[in-house]
N, C-alpha and C. Protein backbone atom coordinates (compact mmCIF):
# COMPACT_ATOMS: atom_id res chain seq x y z
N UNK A 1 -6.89 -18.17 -18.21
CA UNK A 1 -6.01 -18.78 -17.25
C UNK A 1 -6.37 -20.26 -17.15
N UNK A 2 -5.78 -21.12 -17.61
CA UNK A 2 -6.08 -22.64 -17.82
C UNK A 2 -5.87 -23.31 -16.20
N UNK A 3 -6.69 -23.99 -15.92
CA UNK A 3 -6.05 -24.41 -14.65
C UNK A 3 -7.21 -25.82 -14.89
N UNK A 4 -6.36 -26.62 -14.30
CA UNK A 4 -7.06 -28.43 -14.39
C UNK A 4 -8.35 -28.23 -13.48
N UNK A 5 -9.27 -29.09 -14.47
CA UNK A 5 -10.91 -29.20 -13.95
C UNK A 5 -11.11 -29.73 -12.89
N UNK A 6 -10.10 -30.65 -12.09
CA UNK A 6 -10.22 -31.00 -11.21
C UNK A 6 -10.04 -30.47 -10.07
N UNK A 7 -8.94 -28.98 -10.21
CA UNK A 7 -8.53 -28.42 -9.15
C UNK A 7 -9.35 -27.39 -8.85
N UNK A 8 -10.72 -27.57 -7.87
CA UNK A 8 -11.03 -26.64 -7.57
C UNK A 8 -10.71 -25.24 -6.77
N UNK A 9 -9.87 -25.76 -5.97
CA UNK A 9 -8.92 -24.23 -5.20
C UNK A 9 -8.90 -23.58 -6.12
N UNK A 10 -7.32 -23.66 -7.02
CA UNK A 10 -7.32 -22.67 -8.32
C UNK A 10 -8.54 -22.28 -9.00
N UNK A 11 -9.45 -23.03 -9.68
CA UNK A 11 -10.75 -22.55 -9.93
C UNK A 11 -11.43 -21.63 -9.24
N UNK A 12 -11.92 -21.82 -7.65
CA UNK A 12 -12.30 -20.52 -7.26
C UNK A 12 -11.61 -19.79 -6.73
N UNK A 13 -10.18 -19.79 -7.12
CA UNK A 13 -9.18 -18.85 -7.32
C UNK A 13 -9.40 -17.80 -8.26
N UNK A 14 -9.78 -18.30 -9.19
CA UNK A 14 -9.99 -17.69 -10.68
C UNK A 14 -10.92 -16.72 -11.10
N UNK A 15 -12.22 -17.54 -10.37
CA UNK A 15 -13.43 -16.93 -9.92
C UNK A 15 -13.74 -15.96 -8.81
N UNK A 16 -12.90 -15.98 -8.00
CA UNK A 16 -12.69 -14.97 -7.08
C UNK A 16 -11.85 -13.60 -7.40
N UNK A 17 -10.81 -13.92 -8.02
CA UNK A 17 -10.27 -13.00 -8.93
C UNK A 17 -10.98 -11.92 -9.72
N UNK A 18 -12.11 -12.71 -10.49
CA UNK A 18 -12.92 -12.40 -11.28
C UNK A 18 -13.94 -11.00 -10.65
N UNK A 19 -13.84 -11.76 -9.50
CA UNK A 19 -15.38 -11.38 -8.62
C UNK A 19 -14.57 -9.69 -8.21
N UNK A 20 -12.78 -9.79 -7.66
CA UNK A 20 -12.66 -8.79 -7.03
C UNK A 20 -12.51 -7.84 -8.16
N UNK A 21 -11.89 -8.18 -9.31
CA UNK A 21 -12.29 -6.79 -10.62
C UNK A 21 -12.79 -6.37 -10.51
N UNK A 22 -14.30 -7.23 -10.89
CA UNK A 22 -15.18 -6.52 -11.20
C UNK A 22 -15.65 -5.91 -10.31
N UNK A 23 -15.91 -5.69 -8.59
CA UNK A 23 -16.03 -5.08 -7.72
C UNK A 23 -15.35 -3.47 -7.85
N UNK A 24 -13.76 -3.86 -8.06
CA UNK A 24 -12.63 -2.50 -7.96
C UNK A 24 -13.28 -1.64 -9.11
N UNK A 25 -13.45 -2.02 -10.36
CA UNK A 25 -14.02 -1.11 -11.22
C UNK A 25 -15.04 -0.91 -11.19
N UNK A 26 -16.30 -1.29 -10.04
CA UNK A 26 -17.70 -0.95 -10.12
C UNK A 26 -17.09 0.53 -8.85
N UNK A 27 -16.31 0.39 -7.79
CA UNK A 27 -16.17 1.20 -7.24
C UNK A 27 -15.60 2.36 -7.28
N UNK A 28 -14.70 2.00 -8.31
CA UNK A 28 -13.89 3.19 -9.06
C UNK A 28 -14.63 3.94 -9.74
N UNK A 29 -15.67 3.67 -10.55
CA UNK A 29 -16.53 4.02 -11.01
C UNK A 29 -17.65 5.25 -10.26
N UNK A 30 -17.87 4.97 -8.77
CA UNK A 30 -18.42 5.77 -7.99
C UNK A 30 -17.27 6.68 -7.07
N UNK A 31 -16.10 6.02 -6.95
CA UNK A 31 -15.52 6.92 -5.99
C UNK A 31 -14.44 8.43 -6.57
N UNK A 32 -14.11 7.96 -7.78
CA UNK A 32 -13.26 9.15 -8.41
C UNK A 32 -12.25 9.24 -7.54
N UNK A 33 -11.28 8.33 -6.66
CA UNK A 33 -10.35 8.94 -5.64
C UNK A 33 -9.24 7.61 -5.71
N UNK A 34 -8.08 7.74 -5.54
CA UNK A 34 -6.92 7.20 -5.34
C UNK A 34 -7.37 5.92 -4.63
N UNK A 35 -6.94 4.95 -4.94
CA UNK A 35 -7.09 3.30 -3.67
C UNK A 35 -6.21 2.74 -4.35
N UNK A 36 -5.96 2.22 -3.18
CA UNK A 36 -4.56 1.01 -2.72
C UNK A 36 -5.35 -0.06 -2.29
N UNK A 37 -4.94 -1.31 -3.23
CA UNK A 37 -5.25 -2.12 -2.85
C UNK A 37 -4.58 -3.49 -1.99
N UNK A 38 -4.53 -4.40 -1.49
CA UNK A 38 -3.61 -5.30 -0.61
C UNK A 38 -3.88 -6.64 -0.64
N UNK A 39 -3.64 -7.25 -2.09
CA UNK A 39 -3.61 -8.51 -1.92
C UNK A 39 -2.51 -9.85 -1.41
N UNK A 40 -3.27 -10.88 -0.25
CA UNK A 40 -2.37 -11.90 0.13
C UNK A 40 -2.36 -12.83 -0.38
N UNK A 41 -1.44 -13.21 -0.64
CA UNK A 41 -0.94 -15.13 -1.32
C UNK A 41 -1.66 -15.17 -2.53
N UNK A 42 -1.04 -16.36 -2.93
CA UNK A 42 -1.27 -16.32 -4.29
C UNK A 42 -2.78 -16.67 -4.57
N UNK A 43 -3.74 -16.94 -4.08
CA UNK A 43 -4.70 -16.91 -4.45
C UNK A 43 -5.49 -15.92 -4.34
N UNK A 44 -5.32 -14.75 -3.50
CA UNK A 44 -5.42 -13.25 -4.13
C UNK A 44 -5.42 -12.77 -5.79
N UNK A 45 -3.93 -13.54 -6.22
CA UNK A 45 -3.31 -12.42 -7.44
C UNK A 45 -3.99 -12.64 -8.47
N UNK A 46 -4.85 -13.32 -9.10
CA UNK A 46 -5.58 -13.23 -10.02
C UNK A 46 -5.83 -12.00 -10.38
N UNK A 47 -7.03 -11.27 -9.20
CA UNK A 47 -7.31 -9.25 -9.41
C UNK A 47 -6.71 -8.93 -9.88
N UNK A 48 -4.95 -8.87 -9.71
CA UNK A 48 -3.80 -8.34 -9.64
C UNK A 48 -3.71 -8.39 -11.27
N UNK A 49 -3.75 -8.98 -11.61
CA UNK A 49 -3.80 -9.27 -13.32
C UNK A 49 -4.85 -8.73 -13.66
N UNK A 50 -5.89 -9.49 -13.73
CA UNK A 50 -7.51 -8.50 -14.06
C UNK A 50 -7.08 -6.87 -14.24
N UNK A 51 -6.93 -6.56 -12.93
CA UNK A 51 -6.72 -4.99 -12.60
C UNK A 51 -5.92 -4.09 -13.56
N UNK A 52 -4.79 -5.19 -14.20
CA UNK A 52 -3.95 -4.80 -14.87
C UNK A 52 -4.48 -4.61 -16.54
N UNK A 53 -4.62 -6.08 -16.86
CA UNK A 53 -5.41 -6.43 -18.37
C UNK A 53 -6.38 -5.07 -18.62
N UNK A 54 -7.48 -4.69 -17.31
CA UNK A 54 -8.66 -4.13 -17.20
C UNK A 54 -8.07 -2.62 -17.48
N UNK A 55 -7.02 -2.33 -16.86
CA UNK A 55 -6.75 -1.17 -16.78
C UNK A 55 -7.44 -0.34 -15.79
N UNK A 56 -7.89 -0.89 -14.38
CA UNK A 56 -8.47 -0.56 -13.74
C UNK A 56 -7.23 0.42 -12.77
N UNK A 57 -7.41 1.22 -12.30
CA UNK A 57 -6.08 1.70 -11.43
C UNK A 57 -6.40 2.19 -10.56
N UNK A 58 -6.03 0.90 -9.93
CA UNK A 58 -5.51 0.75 -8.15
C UNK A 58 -4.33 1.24 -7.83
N UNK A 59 -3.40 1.37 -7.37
CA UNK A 59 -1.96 0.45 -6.76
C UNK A 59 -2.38 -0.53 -6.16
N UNK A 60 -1.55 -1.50 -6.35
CA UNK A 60 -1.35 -2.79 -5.85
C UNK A 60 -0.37 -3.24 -4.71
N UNK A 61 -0.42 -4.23 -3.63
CA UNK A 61 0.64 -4.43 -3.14
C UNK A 61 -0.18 -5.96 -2.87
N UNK A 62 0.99 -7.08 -3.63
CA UNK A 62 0.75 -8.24 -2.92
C UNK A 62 1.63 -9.32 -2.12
N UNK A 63 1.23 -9.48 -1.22
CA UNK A 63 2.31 -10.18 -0.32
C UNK A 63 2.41 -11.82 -0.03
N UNK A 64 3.49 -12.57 0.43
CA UNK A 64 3.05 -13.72 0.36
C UNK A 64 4.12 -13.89 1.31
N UNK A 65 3.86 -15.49 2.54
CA UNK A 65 4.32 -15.64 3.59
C UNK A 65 6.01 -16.24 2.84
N UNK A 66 5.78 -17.17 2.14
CA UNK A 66 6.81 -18.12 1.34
C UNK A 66 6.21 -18.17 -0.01
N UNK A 67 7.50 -18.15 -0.74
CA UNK A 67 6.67 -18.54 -2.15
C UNK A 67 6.27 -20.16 -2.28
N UNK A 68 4.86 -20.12 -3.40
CA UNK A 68 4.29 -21.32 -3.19
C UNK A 68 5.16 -22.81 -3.44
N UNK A 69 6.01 -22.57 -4.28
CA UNK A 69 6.89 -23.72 -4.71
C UNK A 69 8.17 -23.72 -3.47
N UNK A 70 8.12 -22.69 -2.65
CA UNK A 70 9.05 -22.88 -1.44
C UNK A 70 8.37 -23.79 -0.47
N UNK A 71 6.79 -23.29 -0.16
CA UNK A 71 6.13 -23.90 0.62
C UNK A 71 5.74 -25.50 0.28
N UNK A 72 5.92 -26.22 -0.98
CA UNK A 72 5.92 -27.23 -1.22
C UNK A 72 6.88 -27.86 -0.47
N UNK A 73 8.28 -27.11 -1.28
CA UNK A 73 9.56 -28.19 -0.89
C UNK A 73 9.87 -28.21 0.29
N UNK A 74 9.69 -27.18 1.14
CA UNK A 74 10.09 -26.92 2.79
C UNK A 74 9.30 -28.09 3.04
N UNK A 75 7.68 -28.35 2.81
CA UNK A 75 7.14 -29.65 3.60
C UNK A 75 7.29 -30.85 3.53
N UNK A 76 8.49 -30.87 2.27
CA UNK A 76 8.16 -32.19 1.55
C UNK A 76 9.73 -32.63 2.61
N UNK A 77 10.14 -31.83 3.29
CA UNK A 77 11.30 -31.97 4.46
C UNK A 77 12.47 -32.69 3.60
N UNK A 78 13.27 -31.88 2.33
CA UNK A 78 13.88 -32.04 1.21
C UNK A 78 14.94 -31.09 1.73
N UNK A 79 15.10 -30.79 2.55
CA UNK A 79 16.63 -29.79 3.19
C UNK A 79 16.71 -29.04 2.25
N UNK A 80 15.74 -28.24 1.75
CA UNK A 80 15.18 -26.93 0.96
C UNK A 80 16.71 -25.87 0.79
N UNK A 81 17.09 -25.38 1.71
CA UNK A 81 18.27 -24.70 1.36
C UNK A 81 19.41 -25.08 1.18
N UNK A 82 20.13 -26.32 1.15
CA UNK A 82 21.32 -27.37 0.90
C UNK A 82 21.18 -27.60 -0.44
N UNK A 83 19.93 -27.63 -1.18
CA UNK A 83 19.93 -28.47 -2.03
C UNK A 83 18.55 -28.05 -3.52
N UNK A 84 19.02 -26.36 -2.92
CA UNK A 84 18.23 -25.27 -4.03
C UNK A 84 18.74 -25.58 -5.89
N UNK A 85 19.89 -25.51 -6.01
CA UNK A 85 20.38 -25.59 -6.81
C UNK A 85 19.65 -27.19 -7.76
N UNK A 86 19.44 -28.05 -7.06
CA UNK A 86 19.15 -29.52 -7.39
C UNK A 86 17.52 -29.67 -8.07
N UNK A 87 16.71 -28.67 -7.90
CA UNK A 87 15.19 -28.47 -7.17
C UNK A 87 14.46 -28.16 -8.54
N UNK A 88 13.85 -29.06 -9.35
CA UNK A 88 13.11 -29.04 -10.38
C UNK A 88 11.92 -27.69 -10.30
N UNK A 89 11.21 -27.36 -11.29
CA UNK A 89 10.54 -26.37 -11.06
C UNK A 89 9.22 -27.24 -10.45
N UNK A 90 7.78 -26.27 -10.64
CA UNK A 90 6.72 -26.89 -10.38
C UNK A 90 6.11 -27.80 -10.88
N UNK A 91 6.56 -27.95 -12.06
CA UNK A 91 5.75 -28.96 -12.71
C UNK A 91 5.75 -30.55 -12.37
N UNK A 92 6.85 -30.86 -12.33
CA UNK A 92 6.62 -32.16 -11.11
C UNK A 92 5.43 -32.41 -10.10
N UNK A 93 5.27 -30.87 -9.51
CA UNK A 93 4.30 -31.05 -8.20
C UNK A 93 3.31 -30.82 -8.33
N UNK A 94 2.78 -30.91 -10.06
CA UNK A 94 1.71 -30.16 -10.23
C UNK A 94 0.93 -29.09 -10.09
N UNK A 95 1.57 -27.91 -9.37
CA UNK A 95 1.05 -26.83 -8.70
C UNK A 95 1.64 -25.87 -10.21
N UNK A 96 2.25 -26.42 -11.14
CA UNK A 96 2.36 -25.39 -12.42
C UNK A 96 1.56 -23.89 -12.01
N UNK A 97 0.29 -24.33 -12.29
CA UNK A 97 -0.57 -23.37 -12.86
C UNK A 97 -0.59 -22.43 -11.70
N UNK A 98 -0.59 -22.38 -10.17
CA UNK A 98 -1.16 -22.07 -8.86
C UNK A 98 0.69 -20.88 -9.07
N UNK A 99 1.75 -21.64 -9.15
CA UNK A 99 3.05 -20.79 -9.62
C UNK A 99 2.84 -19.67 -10.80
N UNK A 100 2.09 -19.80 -11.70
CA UNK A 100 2.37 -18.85 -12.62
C UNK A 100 1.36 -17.71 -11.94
N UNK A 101 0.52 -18.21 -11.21
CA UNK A 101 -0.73 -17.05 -11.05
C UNK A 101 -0.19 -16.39 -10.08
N UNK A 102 1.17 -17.07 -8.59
CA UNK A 102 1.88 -16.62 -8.01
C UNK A 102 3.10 -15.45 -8.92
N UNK A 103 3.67 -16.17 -9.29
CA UNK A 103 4.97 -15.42 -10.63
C UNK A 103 4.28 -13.84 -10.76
N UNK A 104 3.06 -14.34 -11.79
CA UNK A 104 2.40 -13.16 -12.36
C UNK A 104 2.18 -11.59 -11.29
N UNK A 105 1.40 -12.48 -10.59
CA UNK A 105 0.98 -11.43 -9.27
C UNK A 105 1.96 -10.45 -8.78
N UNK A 106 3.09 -11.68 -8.49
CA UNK A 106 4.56 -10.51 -8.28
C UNK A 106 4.98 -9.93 -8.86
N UNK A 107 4.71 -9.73 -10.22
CA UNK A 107 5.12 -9.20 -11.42
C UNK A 107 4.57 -8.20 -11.79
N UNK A 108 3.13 -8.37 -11.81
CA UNK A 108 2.07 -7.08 -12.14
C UNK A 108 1.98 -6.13 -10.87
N UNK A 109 2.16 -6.27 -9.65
CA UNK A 109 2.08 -5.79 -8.46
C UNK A 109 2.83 -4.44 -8.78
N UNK A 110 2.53 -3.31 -8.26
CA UNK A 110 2.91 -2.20 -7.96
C UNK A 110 4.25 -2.37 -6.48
N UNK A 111 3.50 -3.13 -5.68
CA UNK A 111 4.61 -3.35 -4.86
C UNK A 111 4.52 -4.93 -4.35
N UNK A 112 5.82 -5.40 -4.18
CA UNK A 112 5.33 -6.82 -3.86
C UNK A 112 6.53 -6.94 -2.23
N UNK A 113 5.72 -7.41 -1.32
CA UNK A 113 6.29 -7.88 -0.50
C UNK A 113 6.54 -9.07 0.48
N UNK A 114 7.24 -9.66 1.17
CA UNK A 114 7.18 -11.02 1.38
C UNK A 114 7.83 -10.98 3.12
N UNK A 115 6.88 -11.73 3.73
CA UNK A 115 7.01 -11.88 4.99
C UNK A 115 8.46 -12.48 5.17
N UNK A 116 8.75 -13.84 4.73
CA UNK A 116 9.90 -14.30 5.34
C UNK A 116 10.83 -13.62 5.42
N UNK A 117 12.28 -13.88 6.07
CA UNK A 117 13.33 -13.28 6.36
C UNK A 117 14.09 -13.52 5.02
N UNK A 118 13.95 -14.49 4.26
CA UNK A 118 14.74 -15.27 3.21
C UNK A 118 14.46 -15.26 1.55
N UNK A 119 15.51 -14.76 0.72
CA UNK A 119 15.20 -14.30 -0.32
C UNK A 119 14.36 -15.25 -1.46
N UNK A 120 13.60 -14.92 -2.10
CA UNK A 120 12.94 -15.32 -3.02
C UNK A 120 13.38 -14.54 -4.38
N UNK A 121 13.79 -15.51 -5.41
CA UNK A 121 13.96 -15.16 -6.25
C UNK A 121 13.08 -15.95 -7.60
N UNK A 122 12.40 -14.94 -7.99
CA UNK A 122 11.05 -14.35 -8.78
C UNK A 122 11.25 -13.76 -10.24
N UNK A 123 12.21 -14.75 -10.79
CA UNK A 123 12.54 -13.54 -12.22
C UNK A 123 12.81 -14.52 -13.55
N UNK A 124 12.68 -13.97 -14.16
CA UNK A 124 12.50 -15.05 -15.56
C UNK A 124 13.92 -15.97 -15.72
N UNK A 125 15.08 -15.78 -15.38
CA UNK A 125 15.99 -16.47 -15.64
C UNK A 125 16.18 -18.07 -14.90
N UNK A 126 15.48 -17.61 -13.64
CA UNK A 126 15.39 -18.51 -11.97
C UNK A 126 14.27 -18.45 -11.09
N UNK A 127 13.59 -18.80 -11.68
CA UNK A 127 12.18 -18.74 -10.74
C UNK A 127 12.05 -19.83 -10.09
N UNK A 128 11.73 -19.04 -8.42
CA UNK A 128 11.76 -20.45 -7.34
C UNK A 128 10.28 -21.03 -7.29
């Protein structure tokens, strides 16, 4: 998962990720029993992948308040819903990498759910 040397969030994003694998399969390992797991926001979903790659089996459910490239543009006070259609992806905002590990998460998730009232659309043709 490439993420810029400078950005440490994502980094111990990455590393945290890392950390909760390898935890789920040390426990799986002792417990022999069904678990659900519940990861929030995108700096959760790393596991979520791991878990997957690993073949570790959880169920998954990960949730997020707004998606992260929503939560950009809403602050950047860009009249976010007038002017969806107009709205470059992430890469402008540099948060690329922090979006795909979001994308992914929702993707690999067993169940994915999202607090706001307002649709997010999450799919290869239109990703917000």
């Amino acid at each position: 998962m490439p993420s810029p040397p400078h950005d440490t969030e994502t980094n111990d994003t990455i590393i945290f990720g890392y950390l909760i694998a390898w935890f789920l399969g040390e426990v799986l390992q002792q417990l022999h029993k069904a678990v659900i797991t519940h990861f929030h926001e995108w700096q959760a979903g790393v596991a979520i992948l791991l878990c997957r790659k690993r073949y570790i089996d959880v169920t998954t459910v990960f949730t997020t308040h707004v998606t992260l490239l929503g939560r950009y543009l809403c602050a950047g006070n860009v009249n976010f819903y007038n002017n969806l259609q107009y709205f470059d992806k992430a890469g402008k905002r540099g948060i690329y990498h922090c979006y795909c590990i979001e994308c992914a998460a929702a993707h690999c998730s067993d169940v994915f759910t999202m607090v706001s009232r307002n649709v997010c659309t999450m799919d290869n043709n239109h990703p917000l």
